[in-house]
Each structure stands twice: as structure tokens, then as C-alpha cells.
Protein backbone atom coordinates (compact mmCIF):
# COMPACT_ATOMS: atom_id res chain seq x y z
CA UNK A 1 90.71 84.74 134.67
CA UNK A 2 90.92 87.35 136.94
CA UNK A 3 87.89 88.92 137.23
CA UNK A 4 88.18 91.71 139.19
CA UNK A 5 84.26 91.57 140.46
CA UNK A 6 83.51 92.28 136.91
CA UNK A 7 81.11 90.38 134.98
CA UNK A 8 82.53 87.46 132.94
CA UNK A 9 83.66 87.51 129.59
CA UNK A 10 81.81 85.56 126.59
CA UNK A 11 84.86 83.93 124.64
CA UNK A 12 83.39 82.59 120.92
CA UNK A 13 84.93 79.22 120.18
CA UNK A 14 85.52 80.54 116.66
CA UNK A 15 87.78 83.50 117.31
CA UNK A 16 90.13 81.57 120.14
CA UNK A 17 90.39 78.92 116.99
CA UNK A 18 91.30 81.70 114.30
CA UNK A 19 93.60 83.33 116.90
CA UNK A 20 95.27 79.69 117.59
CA UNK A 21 95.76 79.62 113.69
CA UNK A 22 97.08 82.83 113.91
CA UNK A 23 99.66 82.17 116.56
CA UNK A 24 100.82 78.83 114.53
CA UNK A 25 101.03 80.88 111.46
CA UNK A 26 103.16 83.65 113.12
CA UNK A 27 106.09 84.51 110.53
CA UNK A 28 108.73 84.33 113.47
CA UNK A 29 107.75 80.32 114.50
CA UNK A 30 108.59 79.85 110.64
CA UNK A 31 111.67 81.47 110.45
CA UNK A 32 112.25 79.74 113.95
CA UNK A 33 111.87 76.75 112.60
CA UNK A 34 114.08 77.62 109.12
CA UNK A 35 116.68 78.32 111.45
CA UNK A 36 116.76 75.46 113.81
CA UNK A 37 116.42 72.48 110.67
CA UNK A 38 118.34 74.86 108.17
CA UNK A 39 117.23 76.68 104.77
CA UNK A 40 119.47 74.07 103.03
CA UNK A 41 117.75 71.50 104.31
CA UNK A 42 114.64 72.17 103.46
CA UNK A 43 114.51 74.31 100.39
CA UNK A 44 118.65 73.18 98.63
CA UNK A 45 117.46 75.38 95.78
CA UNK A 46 117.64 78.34 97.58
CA UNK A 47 120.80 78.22 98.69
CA UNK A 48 122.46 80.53 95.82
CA UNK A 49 120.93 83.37 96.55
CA UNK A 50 121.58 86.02 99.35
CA UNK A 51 121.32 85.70 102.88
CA UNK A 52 118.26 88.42 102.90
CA UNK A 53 116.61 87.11 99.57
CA UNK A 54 117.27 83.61 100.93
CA UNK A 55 115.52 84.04 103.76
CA UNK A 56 112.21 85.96 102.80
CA UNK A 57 111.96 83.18 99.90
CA UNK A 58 112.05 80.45 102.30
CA UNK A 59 109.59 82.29 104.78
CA UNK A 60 107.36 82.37 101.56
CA UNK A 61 107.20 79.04 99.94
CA UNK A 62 106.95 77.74 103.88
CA UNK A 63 103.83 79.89 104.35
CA UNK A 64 102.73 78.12 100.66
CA UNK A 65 103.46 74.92 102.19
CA UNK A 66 101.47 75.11 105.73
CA UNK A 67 98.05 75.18 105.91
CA UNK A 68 96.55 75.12 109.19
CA UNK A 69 92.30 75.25 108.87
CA UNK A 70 89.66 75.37 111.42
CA UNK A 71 87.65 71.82 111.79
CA UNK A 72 83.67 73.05 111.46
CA UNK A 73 81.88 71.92 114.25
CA UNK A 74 84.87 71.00 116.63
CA UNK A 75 87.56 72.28 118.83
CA UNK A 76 90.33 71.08 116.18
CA UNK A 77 93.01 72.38 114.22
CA UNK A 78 94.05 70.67 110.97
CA UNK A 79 97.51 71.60 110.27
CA UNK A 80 99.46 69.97 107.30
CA UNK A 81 102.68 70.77 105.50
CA UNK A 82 103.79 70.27 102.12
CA UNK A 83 107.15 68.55 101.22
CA UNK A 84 108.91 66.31 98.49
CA UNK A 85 110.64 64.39 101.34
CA UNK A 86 107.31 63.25 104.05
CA UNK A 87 109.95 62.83 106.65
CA UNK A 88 111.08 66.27 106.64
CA UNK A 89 107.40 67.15 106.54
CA UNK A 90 106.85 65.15 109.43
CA UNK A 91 109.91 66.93 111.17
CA UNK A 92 108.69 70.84 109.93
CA UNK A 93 105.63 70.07 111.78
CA UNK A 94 106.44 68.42 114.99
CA UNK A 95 109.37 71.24 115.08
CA UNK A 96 106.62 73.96 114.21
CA UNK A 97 104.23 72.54 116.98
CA UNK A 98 106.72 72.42 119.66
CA UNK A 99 107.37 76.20 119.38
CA UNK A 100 104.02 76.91 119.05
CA UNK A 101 102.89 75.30 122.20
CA UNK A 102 106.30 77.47 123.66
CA UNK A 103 104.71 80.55 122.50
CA UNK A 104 101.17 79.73 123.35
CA UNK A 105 102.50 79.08 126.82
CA UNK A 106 104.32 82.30 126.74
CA UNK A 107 101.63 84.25 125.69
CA UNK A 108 99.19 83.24 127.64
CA UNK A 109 101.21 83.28 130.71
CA UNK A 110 101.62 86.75 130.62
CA UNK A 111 97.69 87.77 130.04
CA UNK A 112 95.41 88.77 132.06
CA UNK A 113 92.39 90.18 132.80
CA UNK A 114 93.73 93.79 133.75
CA UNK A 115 96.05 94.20 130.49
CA UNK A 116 93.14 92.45 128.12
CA UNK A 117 90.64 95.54 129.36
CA UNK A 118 93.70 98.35 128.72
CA UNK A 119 94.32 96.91 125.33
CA UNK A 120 90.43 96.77 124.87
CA UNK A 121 90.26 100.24 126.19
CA UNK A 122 93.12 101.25 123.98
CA UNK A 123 91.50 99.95 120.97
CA UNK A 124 87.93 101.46 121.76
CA UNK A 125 89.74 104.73 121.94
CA UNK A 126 91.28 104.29 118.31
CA UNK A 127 87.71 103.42 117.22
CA UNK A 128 86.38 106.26 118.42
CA UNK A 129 89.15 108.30 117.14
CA UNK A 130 88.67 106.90 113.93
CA UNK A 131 84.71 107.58 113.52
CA UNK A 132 85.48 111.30 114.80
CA UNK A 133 88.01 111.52 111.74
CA UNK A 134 85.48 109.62 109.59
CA UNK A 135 82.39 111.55 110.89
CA UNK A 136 84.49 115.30 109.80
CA UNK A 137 84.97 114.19 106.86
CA UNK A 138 81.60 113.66 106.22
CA UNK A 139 80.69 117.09 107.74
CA UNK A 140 83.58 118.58 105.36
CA UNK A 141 82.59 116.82 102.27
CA UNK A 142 78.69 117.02 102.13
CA UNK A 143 78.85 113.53 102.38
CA UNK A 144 75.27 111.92 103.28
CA UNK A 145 74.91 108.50 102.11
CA UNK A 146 78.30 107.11 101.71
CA UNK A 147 77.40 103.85 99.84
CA UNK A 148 75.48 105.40 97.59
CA UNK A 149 77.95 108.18 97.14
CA UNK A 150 81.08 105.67 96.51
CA UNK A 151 78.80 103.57 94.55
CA UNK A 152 78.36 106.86 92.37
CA UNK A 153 81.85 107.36 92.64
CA UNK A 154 82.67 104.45 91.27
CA UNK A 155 80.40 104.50 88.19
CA UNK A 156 81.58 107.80 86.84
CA UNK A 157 84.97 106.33 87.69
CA UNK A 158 84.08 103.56 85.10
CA UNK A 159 82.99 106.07 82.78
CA UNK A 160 85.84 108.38 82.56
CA UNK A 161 88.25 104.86 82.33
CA UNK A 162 85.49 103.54 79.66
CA UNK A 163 85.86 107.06 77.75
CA UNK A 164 89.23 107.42 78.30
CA UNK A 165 90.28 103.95 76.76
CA UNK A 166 87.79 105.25 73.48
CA UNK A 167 89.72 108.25 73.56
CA UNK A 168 93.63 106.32 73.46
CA UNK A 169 92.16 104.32 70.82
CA UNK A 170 91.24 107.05 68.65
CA UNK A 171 94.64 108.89 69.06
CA UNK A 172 96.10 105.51 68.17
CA UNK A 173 94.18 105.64 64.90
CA UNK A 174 94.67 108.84 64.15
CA UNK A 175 98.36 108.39 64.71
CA UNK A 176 98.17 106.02 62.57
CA UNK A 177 96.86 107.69 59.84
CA UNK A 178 98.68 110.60 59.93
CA UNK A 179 102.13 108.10 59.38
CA UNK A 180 100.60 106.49 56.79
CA UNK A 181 99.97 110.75 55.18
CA UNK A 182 103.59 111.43 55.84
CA UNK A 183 104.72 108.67 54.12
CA UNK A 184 102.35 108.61 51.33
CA UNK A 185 103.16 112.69 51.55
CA UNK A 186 107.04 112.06 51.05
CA UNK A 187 106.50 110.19 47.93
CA UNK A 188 104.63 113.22 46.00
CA UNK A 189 106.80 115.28 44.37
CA UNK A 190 107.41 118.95 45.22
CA UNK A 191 106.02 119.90 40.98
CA UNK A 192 102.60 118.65 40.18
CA UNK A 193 101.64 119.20 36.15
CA UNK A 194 97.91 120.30 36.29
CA UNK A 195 97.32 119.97 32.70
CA UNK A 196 99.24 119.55 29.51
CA UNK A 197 98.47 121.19 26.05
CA UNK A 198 99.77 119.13 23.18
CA UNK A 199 97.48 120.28 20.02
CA UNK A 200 97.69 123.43 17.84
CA UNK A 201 95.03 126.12 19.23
């Protein structure tokens, strides 16, 4: 690239992989590829349903149906796709591929070193933005260990759910006790005899 008398720039094999995945696993190369082999064609079921339900199902068993995993130890992409019909699946992929590679090609065309520092720039400056915010909270809060403080957090949090789930248990047995007075309570009669006297006194 263009280097600009800067020093160069360490690339990790890794990352350029995951982003490749990334790119081959962009939503718009599936829906690209929906479109040019047909929703019909590949998932029939689908086809009673409306246009906007039909297509975000299809986007979403085609995303099921693609896996595309990093090779350990190469430079290799392992990309499969699942289908009842193999040469359909062998047509999704080669179709899939081809705009890939169009989009790579695209995207890549149009980088360079100059608009890879302002996005880097532009991204440092969120990051910093976002430890200011994260560092006045802090300040406002009294917060000093945050990991121990959300781990905290988080055990009262169980303890309030724990006591709270005792407590809707108890109301439900309560409640049900008090039906069971009500009805029991509806059965008495209003005159109660406390004692009879049947001899001569």
C-alpha cells in the first residue's frame, strides 16, 4: 500500500481471514444471490408467504445453511452449503463465490492507505470518547473497582430474584388458602347452636 513514508503496517493472517469470512457472509451477497437463482428455487416452501416475510426467511435459513470456517494453520477458507438438491448447492456456492470475489475486488479497489488511517483515526476518537463517558461515570458513581462492583451487583441481584421467587410462592400459598377459607366459609351457616339443653333443671 501506499505508505506515505510511514512505517509499515503489521497485517495478522487471522483477522484478514475473519474479515474474508465476513465479506462472504455479508447479508446483501445472500440476498444477491436469492435474487439472481430465485426464492422459489431454492426454498418452494416459502413461496406462500409475503414478499417481506419471504424474503427475511430465506436470508435466514441461507445464513443456517452456509458455513464458511477458518482452516487452523493455513491461508484457507472452508465454505460449504447445505441443500436437499447437491446441484443447487453446488450452484448457491459457485453463484455466492463469484459475487464475493466482485465485492472483494470492489472493496479493495477503493482502499487505501490514506482512508484506512481516517477511519482508524475516526475510530480512536470514538474510543476515546467512549472511556471519557465511561471514566465520568465512574467519577459520578463512586465507582472504584468495577468488576468487583458488578460482580457485587450481580449477587444481590440474585438475591432479591432468589427472595423474590420465595416471596411469589408464598402469596401463591396463601392465596390458596384463603380460597380454600372462602369456600369452606360459604358452607357455614349464618346460625351456629352453641349448646342445647334437653333435661329438666
Amino acid at each position: 500500500g501506499e505508505t506515505q513514508g510511514g512505517s509499515p503496517v503489521a497485517y495478522d493472517r487471522e483477522q484478514i481471514l475473519m474479515a474474508e469470512a465476513k465479506i462472504l457472509g455479508s447479508r446483501d451477497l445472500k440476498e444477491s444471490v436469492l435474487a439472481k437463482l430465485g426464492t422459489a428455487t431454492l426454498y418452494p416452501h416459502l413461496a406462500g408467504l409475503p414478499t417481506d416475510r419471504q424474503r427475511e426467511a430465506a436470508v435466514l435459513a441461507f445464513d443456517n445453511a452456509l458455513q464458511a470456517e477458518l482452516l487452523k494453520g493455513s491461508n484457507l477458507l472452508q465454505v460449504a452449503f447445505t441443500h436437499k438438491e447437491p446441484q443447487l448447492a453446488a450452484q448457491v456456492l459457485n453463484t455466492l463465490i463469484d459475487a464475493y470475489l466482485s465485492k472483494r475486488s470492489v472493496i479493495f479497489a477503493s482502499a487505501s492507505y490514506g482512508t484506512a488511517e481516517a477511519e482508524f483515526n475516526q475510530r480512536k476518537q470514538q474510543l476515546d470518547a467512549a472511556e471519557q463517558r465511561i471514566a465520568k461515570l465512574k467519577g459520578e458513581r463512586r465507582i472504584r473497582a468495577f468488576g468487583e462492583e458488578q460482580t457485587l451487583l450481580l449477587a444481590q441481584r440474585n438475591a432479591i430474584e432468589m427472595k423474590l421467587a420465595d416471596a411469589s410462592l408464598q402469596m401463591s400459598q396463601s392465596a390458596s388458602r384463603a380460597s380454600a377459607l372462602r369456600e369452606g366459609l360459604a358452607s357455614v351457616s349464618g346460625d351456629v347452636t352453641l349448646s342445647s339443653e334437653t333435661q329438666r333443671s
